[in-house]
N, C-alpha and C. Protein backbone atom coordinates (compact mmCIF):
# COMPACT_ATOMS: atom_id res chain seq x y z
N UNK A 1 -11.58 -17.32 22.04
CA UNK A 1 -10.93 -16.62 20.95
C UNK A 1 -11.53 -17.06 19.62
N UNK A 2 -11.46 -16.10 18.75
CA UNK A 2 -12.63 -16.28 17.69
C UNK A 2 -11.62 -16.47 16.57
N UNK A 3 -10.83 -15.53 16.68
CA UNK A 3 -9.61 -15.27 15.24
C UNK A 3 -8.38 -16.40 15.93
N UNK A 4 -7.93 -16.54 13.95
CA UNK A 4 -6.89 -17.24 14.15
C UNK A 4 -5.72 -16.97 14.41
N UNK A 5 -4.54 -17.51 15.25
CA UNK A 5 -3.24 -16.80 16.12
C UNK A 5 -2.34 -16.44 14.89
N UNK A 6 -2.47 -17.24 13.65
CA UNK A 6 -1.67 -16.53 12.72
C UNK A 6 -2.74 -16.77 11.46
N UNK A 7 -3.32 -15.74 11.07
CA UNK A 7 -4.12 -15.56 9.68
C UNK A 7 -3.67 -15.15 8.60
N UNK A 8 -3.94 -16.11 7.64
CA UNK A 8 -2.91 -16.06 6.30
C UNK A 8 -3.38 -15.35 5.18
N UNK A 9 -2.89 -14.61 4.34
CA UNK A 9 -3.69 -13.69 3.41
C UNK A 9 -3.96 -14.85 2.52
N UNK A 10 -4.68 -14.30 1.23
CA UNK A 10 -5.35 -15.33 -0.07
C UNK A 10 -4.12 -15.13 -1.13
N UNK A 11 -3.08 -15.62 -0.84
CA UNK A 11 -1.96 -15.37 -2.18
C UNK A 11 -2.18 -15.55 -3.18
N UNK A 12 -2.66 -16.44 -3.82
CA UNK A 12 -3.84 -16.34 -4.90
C UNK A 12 -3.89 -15.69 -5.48
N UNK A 13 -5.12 -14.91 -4.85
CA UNK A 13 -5.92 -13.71 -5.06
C UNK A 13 -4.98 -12.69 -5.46
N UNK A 14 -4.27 -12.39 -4.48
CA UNK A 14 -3.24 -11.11 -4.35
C UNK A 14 -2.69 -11.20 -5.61
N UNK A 15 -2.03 -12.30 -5.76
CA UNK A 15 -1.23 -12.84 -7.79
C UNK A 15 -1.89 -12.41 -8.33
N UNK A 16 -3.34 -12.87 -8.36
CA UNK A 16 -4.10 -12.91 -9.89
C UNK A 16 -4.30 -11.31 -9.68
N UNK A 17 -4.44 -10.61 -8.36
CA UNK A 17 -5.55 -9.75 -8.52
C UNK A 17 -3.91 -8.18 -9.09
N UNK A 18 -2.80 -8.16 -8.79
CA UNK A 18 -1.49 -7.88 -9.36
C UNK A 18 -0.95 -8.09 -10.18
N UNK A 19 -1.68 -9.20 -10.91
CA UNK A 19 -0.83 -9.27 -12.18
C UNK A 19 -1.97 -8.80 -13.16
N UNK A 20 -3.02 -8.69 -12.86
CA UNK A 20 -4.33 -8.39 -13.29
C UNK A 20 -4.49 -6.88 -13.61
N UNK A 21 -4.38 -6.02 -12.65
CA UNK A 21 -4.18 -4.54 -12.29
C UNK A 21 -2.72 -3.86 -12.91
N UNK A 22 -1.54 -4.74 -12.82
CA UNK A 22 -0.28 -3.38 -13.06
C UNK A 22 -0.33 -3.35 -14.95
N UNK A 23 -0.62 -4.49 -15.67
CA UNK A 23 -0.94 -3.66 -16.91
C UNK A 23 -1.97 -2.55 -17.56
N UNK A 24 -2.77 -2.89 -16.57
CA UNK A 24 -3.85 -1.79 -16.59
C UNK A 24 -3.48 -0.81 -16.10
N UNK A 25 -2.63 -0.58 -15.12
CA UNK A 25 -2.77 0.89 -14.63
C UNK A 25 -1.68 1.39 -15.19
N UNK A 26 -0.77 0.33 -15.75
CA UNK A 26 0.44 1.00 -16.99
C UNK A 26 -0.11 1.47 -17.89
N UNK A 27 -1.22 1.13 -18.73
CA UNK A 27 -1.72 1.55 -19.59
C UNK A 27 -2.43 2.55 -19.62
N UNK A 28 -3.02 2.86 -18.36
CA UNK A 28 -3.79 3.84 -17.89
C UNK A 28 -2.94 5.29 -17.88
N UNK A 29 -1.96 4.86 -16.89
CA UNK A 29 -0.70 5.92 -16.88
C UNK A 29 -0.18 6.81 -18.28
N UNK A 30 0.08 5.84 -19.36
CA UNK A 30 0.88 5.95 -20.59
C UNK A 30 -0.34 6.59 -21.30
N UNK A 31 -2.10 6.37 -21.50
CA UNK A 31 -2.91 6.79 -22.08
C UNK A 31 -2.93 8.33 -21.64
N UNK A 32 -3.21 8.17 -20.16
CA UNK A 32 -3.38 9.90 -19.56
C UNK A 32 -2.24 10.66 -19.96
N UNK A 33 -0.97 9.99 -19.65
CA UNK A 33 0.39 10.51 -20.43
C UNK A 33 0.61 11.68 -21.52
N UNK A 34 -0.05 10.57 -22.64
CA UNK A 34 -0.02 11.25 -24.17
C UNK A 34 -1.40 11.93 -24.28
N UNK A 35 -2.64 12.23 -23.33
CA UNK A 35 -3.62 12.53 -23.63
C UNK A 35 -3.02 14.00 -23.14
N UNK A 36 -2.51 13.98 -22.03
CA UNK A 36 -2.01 15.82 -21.71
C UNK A 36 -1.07 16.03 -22.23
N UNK A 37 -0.08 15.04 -23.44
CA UNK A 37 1.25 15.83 -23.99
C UNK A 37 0.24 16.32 -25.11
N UNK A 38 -0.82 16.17 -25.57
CA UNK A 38 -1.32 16.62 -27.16
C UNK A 38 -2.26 17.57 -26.52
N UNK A 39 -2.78 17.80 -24.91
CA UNK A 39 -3.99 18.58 -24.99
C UNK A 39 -3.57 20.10 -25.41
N UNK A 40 -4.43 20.65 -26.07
CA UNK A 40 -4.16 22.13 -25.84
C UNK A 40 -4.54 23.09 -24.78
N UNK A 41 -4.12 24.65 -24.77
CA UNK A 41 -4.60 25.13 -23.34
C UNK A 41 -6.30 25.31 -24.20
N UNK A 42 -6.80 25.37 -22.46
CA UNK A 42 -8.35 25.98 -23.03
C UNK A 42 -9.42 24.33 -23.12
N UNK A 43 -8.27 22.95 -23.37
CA UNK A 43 -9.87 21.86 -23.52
C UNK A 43 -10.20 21.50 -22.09
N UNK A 44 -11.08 20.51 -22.30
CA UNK A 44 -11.52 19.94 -21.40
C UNK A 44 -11.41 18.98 -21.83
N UNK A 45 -10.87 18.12 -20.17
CA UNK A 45 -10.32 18.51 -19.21
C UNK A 45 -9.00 18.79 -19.41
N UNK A 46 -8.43 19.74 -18.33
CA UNK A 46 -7.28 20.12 -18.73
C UNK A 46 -6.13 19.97 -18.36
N UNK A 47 -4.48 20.22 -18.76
CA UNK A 47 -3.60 18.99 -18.49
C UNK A 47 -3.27 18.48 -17.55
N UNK A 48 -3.61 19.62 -16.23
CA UNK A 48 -3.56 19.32 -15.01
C UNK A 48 -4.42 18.15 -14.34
N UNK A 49 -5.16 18.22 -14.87
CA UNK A 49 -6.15 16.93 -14.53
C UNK A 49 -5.45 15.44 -15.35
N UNK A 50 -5.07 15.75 -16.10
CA UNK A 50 -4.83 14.51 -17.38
C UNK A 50 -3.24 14.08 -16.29
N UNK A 51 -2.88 15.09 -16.13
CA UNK A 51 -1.23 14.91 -15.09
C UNK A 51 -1.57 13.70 -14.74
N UNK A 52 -2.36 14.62 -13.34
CA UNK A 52 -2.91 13.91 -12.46
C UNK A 52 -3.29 12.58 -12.16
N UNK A 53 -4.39 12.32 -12.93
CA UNK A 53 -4.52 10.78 -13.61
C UNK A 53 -3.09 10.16 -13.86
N UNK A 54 -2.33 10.41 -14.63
CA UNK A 54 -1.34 9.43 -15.11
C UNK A 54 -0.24 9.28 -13.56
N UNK A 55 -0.26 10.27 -12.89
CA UNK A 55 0.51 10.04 -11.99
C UNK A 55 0.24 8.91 -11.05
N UNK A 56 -1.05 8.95 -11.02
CA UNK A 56 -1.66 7.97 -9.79
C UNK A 56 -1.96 6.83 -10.53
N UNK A 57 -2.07 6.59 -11.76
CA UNK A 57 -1.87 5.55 -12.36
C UNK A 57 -0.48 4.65 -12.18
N UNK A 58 -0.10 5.74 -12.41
CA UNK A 58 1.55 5.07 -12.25
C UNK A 58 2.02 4.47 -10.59
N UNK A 59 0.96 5.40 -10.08
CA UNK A 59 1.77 4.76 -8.31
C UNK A 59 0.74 3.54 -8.14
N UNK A 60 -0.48 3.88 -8.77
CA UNK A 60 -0.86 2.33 -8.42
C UNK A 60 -0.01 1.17 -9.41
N UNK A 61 0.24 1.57 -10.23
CA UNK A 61 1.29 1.04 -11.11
C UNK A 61 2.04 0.32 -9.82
N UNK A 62 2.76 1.16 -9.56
CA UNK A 62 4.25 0.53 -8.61
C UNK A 62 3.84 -0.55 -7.39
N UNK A 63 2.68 0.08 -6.88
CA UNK A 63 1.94 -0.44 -5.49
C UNK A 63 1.41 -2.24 -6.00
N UNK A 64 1.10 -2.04 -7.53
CA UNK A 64 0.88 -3.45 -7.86
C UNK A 64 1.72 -4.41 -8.27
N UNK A 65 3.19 -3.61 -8.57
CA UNK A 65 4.44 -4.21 -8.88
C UNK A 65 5.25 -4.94 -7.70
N UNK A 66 4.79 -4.46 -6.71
CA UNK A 66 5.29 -4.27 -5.28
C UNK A 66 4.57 -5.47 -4.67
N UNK A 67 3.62 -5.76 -4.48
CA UNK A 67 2.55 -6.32 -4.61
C UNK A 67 3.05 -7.62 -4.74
N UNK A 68 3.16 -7.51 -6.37
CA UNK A 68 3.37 -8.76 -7.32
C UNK A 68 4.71 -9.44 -6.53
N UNK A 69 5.81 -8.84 -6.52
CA UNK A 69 7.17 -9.41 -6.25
C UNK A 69 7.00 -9.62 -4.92
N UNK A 70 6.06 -9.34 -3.72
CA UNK A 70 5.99 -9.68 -2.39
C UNK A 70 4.90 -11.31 -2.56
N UNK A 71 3.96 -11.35 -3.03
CA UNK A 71 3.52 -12.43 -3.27
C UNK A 71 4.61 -13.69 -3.77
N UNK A 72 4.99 -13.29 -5.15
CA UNK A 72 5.83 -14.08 -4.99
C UNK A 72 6.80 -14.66 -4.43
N UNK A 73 7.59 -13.87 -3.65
CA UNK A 73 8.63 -14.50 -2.96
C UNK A 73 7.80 -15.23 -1.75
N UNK A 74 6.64 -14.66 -1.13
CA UNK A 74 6.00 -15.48 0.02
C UNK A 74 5.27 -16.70 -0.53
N UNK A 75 4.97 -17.11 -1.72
CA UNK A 75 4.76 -18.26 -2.52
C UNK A 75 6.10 -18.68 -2.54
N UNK A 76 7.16 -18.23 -3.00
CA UNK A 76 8.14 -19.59 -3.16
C UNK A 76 9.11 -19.76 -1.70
N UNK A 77 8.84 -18.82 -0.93
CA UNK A 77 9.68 -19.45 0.81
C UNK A 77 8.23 -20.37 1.05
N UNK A 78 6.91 -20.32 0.68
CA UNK A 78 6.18 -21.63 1.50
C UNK A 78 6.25 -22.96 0.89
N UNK A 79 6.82 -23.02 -0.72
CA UNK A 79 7.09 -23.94 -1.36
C UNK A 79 8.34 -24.74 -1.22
N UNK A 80 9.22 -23.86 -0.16
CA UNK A 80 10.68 -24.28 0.49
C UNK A 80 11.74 -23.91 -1.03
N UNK A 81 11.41 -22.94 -1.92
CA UNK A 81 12.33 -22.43 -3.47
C UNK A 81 13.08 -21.41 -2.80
N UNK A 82 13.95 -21.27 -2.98
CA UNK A 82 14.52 -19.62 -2.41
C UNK A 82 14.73 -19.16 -3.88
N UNK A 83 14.47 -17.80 -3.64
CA UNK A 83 15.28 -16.66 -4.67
C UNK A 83 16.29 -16.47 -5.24
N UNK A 84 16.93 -16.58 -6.48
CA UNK A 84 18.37 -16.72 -6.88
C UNK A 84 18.58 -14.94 -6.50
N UNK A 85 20.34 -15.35 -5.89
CA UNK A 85 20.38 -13.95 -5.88
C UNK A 85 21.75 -13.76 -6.25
């Protein structure tokens, strides 16, 4: 057997690389946002596209929020911290 019986992700990574990404793609979201509330009909590109963008900004938005709060809690159950709840 080559692989390990339980292989552990890079939590780390995952932190830095989530806390790294969800202001960006907030920002990304909120830019495409106001770029199709001001476009007029007729530019390029047009608002449907500008939507578009902000929408998937926003879900990578969430996917890195999601992300973020799963890292953490699997960082503080290996540190033996529990979660106030």
């Amino acid at each position: 057997m080559s692989e390990p019986v339980q292989a552990r992700s890079t939590l780390r990574l995952r932190l830095s690389l989530s806390a790294l990404f969800l202001p960006l793609f907030l920002a990304g979201a909120a830019f495409f946002g106001v770029w199709a509330a001001v476009t007029a009909s007729g530019d390029s590109p047009g608002r449907g596209i500008l939507v578009v963008l902000a929408v998937v900004c926003g879900a990578f938005a969430l996917l890195a929020a999601a992300d973020l709060l799963v890292v953490v809690r699997r960082l503080r159950s290996e540190r033996g911290t529990a979660l106030p709840r």
